[in-house]
N, C-alpha and C. Protein backbone atom coordinates (compact mmCIF):
# COMPACT_ATOMS: atom_id res chain seq x y z
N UNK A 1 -3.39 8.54 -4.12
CA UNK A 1 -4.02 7.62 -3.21
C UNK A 1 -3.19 7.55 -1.94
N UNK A 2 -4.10 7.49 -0.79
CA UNK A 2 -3.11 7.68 0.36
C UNK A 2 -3.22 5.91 1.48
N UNK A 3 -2.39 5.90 1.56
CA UNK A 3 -2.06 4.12 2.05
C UNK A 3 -2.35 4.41 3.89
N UNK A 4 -2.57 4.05 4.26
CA UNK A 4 -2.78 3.88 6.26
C UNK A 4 -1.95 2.69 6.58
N UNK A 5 -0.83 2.70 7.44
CA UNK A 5 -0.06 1.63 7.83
C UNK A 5 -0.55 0.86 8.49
N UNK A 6 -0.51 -0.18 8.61
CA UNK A 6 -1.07 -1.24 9.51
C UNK A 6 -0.96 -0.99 11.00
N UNK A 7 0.24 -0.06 11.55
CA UNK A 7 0.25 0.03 12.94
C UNK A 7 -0.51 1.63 13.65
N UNK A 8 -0.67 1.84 12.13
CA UNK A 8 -2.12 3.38 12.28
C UNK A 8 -1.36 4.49 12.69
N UNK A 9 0.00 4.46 12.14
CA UNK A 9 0.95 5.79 12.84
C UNK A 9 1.76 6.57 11.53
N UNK A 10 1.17 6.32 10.76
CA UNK A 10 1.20 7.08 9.46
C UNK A 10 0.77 6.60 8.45
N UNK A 11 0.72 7.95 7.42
CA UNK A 11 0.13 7.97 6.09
C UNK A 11 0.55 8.13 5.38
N UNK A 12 0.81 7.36 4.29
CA UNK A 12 1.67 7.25 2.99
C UNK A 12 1.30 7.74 1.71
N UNK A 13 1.47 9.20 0.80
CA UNK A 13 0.84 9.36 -0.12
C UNK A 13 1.96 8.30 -1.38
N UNK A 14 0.55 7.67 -2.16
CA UNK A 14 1.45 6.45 -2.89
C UNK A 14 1.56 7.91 -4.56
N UNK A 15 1.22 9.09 -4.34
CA UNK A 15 1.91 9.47 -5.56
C UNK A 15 3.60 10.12 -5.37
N UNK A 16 3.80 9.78 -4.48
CA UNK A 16 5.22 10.18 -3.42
C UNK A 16 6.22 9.03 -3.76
N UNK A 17 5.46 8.27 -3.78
CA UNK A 17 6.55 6.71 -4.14
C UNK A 17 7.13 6.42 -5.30
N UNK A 18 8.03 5.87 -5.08
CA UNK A 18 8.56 5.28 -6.46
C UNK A 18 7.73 3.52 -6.66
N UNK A 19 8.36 2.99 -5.61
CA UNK A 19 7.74 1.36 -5.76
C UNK A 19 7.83 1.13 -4.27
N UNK A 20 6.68 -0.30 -4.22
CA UNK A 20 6.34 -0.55 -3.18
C UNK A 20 6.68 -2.00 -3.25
N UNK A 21 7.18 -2.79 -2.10
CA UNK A 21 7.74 -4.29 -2.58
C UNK A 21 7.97 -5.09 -0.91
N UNK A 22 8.15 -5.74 -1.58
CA UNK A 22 7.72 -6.92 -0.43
C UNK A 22 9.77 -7.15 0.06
N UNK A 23 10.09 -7.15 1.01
CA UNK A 23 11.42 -7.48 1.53
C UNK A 23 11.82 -8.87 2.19
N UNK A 24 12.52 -9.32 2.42
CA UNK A 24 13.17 -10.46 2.84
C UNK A 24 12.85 -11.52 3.99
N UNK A 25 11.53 -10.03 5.08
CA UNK A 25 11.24 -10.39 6.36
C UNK A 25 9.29 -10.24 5.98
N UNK A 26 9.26 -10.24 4.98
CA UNK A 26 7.64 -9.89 4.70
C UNK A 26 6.82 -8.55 4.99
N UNK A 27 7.50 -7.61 5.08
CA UNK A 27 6.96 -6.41 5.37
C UNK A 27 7.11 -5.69 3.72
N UNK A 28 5.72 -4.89 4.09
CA UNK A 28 5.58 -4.19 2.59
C UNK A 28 6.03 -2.85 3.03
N UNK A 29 7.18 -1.76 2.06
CA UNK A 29 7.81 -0.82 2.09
C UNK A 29 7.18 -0.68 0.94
N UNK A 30 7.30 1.24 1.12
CA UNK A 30 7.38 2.25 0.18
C UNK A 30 8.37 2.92 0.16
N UNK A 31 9.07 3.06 -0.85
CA UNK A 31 10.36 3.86 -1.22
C UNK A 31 9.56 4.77 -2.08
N UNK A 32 10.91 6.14 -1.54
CA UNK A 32 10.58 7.41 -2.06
C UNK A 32 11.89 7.67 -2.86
N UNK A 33 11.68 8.89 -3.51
CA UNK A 33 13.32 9.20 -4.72
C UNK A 33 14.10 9.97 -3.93
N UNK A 34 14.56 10.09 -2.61
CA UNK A 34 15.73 10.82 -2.19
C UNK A 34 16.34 9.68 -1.22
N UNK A 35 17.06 9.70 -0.67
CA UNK A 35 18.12 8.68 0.20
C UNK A 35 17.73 8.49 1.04
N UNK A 36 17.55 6.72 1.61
CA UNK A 36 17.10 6.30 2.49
C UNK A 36 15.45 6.50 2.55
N UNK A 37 15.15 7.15 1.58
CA UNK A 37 13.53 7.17 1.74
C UNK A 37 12.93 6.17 1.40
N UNK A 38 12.48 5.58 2.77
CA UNK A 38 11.48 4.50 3.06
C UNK A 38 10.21 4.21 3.91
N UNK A 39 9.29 3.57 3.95
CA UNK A 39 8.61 3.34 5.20
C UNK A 39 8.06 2.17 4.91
N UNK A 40 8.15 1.49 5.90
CA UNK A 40 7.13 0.24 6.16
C UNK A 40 5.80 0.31 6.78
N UNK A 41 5.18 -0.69 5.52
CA UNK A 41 3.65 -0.30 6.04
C UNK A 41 2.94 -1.32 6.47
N UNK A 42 3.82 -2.43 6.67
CA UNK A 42 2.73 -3.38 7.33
C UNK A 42 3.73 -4.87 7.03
N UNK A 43 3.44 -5.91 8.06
CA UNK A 43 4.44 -6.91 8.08
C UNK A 43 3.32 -8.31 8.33
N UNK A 44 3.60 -9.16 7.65
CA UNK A 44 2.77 -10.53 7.83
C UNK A 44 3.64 -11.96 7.72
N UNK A 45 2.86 -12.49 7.84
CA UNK A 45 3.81 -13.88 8.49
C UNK A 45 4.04 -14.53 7.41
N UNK A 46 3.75 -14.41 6.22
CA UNK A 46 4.24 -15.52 4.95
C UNK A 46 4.17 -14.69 3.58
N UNK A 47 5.40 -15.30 2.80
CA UNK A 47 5.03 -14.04 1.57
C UNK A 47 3.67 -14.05 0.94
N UNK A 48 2.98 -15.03 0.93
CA UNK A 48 1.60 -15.52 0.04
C UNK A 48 0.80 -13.89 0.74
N UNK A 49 0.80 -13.98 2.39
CA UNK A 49 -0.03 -12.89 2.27
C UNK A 49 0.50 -11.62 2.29
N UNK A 50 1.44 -11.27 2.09
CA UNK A 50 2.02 -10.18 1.75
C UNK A 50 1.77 -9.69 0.24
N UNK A 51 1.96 -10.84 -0.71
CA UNK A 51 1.88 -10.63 -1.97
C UNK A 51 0.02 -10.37 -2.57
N UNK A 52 -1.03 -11.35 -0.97
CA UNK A 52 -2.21 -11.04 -1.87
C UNK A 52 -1.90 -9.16 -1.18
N UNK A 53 -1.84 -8.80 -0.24
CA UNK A 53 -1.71 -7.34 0.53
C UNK A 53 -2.09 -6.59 -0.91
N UNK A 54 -0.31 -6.82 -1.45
CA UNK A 54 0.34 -5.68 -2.46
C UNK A 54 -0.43 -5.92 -3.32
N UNK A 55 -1.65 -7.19 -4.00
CA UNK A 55 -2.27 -7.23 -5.18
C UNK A 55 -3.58 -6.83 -4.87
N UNK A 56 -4.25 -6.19 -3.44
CA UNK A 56 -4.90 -5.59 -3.27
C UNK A 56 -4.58 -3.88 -3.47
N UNK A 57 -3.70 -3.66 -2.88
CA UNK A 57 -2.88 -2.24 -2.95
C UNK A 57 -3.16 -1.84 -4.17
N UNK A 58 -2.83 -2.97 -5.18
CA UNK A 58 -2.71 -2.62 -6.62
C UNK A 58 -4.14 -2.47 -7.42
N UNK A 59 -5.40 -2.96 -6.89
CA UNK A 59 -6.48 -3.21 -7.44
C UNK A 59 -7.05 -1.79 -6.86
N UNK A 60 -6.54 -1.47 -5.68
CA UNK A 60 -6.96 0.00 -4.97
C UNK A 60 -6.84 0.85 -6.14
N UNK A 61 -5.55 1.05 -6.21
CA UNK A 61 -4.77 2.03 -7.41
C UNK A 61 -5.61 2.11 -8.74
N UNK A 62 -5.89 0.64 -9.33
CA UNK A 62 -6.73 0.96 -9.92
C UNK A 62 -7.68 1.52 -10.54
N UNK A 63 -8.35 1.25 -9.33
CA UNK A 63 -10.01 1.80 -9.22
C UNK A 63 -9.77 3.43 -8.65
N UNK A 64 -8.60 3.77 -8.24
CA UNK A 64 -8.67 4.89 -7.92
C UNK A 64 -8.30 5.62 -9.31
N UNK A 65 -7.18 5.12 -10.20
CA UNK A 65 -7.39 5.84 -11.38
C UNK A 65 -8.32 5.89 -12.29
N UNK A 66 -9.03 4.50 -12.50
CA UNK A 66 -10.15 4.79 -13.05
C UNK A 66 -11.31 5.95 -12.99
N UNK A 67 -11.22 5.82 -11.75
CA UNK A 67 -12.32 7.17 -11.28
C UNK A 67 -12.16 8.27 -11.66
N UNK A 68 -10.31 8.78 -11.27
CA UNK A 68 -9.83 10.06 -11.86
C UNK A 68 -10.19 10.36 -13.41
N UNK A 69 -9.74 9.28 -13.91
CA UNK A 69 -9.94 8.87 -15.74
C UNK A 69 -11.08 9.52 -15.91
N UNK A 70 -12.28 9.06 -15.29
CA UNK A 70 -13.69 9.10 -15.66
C UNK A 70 -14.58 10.49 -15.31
N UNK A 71 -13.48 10.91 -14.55
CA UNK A 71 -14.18 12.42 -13.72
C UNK A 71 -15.08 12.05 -13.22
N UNK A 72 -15.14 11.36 -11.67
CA UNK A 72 -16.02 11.40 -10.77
C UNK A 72 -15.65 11.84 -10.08
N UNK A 73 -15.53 13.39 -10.12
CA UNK A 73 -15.10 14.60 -9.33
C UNK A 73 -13.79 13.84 -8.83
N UNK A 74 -13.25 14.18 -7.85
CA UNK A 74 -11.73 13.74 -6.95
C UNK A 74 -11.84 13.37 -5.77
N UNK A 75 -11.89 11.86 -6.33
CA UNK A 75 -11.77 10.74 -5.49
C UNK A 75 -10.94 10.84 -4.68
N UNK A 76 -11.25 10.88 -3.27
CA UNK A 76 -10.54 10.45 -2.05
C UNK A 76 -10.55 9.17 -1.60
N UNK A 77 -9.12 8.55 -1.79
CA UNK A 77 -8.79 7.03 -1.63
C UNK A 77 -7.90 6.63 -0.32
N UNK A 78 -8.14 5.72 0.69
CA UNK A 78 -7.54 5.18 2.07
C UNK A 78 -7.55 4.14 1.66
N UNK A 79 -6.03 3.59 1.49
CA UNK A 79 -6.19 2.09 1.50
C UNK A 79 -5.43 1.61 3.01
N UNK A 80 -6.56 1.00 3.66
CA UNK A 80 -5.82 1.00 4.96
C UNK A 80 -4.93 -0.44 4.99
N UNK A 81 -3.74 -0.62 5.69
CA UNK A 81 -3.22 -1.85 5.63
C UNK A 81 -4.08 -3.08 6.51
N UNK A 82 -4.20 -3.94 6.28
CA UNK A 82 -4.72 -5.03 6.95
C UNK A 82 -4.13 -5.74 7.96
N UNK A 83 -4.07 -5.88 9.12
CA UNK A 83 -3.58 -6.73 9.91
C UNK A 83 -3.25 -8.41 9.84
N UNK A 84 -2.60 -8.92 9.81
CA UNK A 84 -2.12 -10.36 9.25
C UNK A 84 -3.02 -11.21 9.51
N UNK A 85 -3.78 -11.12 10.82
CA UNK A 85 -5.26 -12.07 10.60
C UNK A 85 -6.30 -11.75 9.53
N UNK A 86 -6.16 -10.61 9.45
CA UNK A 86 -7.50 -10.44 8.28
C UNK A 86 -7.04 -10.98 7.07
N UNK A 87 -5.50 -11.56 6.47
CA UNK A 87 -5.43 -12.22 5.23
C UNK A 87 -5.51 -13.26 5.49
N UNK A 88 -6.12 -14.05 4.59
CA UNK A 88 -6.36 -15.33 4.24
C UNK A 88 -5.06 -15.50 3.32
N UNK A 89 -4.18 -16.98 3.48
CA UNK A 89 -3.23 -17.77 3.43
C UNK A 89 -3.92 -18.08 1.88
């Protein structure tokens, strides 16, 4: 599944990642398995919407494995990041 950053200047394949997590300043990162591999994909003003973000991210993932599971041929998945107005608090 491939993630779209919120500032639309890259693309994140999430089978590349190790984990994706919320940091100190509210921005959601993807870490990768070699050093210093990171990217931030999007930053919002309170953890609440950061955390619904990542529990969308996660419902993406989902439904994207499900599909694979089910063989509906090979699903092409964009989960684009949302801009901090579009979450609801």
């Amino acid at each position: 599944m491939l993630i779209k950053s919120q500032n639309g200047i890259q693309i994140v394949n999430l089978d590349n990642c190790i984990s994706i997590c919320i940091d100190g300043n509210n921005h959601i990162i993807a870490f990768y398995p070699f050093v210093d591999g990171y990217d931030k994909l999007g930053k919002y003003s309170s953890i609440e919407k950061a955390q619904r973000v990542l529990n969308w991210i996660w419902e993406c993932y989902r439904m994207f494995q499900l599909l694979k599971l089910n063989s509906y041929g090979n699903p092409k998945e964009l989960f684009r990041m949302p801009n901090d107005e579009e979450v609801e608090e």
